[in-house]
C-alpha atoms as a PDB file:
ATOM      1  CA  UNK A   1       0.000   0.000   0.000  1.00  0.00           C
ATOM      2  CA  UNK A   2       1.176   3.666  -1.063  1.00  0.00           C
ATOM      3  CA  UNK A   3       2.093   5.879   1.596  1.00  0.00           C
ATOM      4  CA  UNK A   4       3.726   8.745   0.301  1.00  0.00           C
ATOM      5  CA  UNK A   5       6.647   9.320   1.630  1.00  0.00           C
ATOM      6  CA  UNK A   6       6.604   7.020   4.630  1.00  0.00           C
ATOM      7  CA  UNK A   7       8.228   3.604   4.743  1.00  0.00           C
ATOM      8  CA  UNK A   8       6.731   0.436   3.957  1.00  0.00           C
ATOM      9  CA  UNK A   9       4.473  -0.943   6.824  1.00  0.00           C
ATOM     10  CA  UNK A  10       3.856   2.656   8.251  1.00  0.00           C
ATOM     11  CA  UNK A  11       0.720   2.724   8.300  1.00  0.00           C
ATOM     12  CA  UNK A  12      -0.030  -0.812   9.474  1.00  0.00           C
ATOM     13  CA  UNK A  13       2.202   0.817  12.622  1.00  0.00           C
ATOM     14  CA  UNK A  14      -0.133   3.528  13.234  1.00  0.00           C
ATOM     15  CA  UNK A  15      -2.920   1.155  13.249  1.00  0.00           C
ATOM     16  CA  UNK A  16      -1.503  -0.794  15.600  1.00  0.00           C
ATOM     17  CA  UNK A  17      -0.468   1.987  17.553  1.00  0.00           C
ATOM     18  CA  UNK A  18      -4.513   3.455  18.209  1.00  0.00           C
ATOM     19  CA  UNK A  19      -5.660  -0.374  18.675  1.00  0.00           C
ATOM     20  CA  UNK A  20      -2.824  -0.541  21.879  1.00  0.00           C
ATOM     21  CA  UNK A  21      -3.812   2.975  22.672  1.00  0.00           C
ATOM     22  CA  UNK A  22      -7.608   2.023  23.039  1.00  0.00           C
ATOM     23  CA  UNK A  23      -6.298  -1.498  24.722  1.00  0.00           C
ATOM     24  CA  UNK A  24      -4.943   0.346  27.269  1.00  0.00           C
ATOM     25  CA  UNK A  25      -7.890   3.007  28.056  1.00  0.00           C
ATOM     26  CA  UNK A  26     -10.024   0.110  28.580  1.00  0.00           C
ATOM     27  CA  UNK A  27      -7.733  -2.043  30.593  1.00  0.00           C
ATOM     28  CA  UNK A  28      -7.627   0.981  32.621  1.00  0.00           C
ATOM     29  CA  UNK A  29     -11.452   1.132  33.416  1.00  0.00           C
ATOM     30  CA  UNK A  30     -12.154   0.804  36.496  1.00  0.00           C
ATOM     31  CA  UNK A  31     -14.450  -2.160  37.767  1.00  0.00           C
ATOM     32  CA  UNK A  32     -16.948  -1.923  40.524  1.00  0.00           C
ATOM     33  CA  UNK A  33     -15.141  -3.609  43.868  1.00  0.00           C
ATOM     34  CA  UNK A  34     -16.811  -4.311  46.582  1.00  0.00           C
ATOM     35  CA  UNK A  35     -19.751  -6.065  47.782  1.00  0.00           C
ATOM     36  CA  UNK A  36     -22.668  -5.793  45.912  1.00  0.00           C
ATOM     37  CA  UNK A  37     -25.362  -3.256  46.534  1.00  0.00           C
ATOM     38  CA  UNK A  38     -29.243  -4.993  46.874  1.00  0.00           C
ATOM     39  CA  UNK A  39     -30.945  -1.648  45.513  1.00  0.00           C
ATOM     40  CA  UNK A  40     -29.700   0.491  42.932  1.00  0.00           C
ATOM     41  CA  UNK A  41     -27.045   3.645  43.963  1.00  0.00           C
ATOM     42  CA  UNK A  42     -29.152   6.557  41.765  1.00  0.00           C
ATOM     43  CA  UNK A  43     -32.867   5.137  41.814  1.00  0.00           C
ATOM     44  CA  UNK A  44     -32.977   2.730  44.822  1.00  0.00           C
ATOM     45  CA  UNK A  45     -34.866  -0.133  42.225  1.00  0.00           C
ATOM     46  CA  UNK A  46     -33.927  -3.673  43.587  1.00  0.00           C
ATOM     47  CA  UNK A  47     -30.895  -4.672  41.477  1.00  0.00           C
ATOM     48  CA  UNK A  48     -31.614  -8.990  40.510  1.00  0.00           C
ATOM     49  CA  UNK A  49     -29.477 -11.569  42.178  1.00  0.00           C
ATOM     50  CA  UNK A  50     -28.149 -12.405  39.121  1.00  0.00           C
ATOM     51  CA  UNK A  51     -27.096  -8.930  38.319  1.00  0.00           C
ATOM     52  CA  UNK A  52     -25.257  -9.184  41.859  1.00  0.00           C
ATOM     53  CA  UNK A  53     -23.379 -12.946  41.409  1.00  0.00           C
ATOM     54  CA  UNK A  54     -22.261 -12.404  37.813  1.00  0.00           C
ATOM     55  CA  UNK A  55     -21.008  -8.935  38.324  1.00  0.00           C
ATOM     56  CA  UNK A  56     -19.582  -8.544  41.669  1.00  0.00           C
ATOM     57  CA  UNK A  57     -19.471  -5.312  43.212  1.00  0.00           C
ATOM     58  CA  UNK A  58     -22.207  -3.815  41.171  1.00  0.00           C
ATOM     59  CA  UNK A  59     -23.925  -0.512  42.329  1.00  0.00           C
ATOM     60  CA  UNK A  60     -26.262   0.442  39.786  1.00  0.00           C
ATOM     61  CA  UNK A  61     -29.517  -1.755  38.175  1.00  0.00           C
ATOM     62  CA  UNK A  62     -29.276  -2.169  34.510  1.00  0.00           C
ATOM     63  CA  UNK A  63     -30.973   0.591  33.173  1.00  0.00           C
ATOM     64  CA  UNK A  64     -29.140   3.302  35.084  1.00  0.00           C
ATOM     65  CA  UNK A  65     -25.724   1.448  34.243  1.00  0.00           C
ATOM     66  CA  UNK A  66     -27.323   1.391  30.378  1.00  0.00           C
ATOM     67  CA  UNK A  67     -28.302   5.052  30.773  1.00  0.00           C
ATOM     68  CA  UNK A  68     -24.657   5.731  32.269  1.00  0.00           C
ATOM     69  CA  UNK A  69     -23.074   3.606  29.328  1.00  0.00           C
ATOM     70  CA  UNK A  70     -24.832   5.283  26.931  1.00  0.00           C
ATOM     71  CA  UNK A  71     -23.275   8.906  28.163  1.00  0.00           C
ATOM     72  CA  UNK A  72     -21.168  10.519  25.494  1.00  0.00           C
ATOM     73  CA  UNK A  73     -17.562  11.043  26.495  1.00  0.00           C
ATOM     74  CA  UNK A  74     -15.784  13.172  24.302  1.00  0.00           C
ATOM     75  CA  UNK A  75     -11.978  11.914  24.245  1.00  0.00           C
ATOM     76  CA  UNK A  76      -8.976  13.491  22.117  1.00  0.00           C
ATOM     77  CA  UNK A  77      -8.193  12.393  18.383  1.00  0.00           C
ATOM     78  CA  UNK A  78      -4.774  11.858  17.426  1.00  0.00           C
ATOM     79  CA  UNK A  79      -3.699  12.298  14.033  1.00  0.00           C
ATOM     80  CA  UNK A  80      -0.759  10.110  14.056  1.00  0.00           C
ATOM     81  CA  UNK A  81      -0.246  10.501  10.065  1.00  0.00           C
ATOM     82  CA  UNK A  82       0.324  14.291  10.430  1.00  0.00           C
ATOM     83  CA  UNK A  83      -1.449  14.784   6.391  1.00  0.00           C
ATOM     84  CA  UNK A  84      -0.999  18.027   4.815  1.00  0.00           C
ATOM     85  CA  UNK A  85      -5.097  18.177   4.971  1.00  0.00           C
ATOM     86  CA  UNK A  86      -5.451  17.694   8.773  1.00  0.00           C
ATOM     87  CA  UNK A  87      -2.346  20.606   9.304  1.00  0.00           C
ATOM     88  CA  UNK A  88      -3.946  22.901   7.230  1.00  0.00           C
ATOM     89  CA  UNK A  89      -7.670  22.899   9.035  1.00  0.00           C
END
């Protein structure tokens, strides 16, 4: 594959580089520790025993942990190819 002037396999390198990057964020995550609460944290709803044994240390039901999921979080780009286009916006 063309890349301009970069050397063969660059770009394969940069892809590999985000996956790694994104590897890491979510190894980072943290996960709920703990004993498990019986009602939800934000609307007090009885969270199900099985909710409890397969996640341990669970605080929220599942809609309020969908709701929570379903937040956008805005997180930094990187342009790791450095294009003439993306310098020039």
């Amino acid at each position: 594959m063309a890349g301009g002037w970069t050397r063969d396999g660059a770009v394969q390198d940069q892809i590999d580089a985000s996956i790694q990057d994104e590897l890491a964020r979510l190894k980072a995550r943290k996960s709920p520790v703990g004993e498990s609460l019986t009602h939800c944290a934000e609307c007090d709803e009885e969270i199900p025993e099985k909710r409890r044994i397969a996640i341990p240390g669970v605080k929220l039901c599942i809609d309020c942990q969908q709701e929570r999921d379903g937040a956008f979080k805005a997180r930094a780009g990187i342009n790791r190819r450095g294009s003439k286009d993306s310098q020039l916006k």
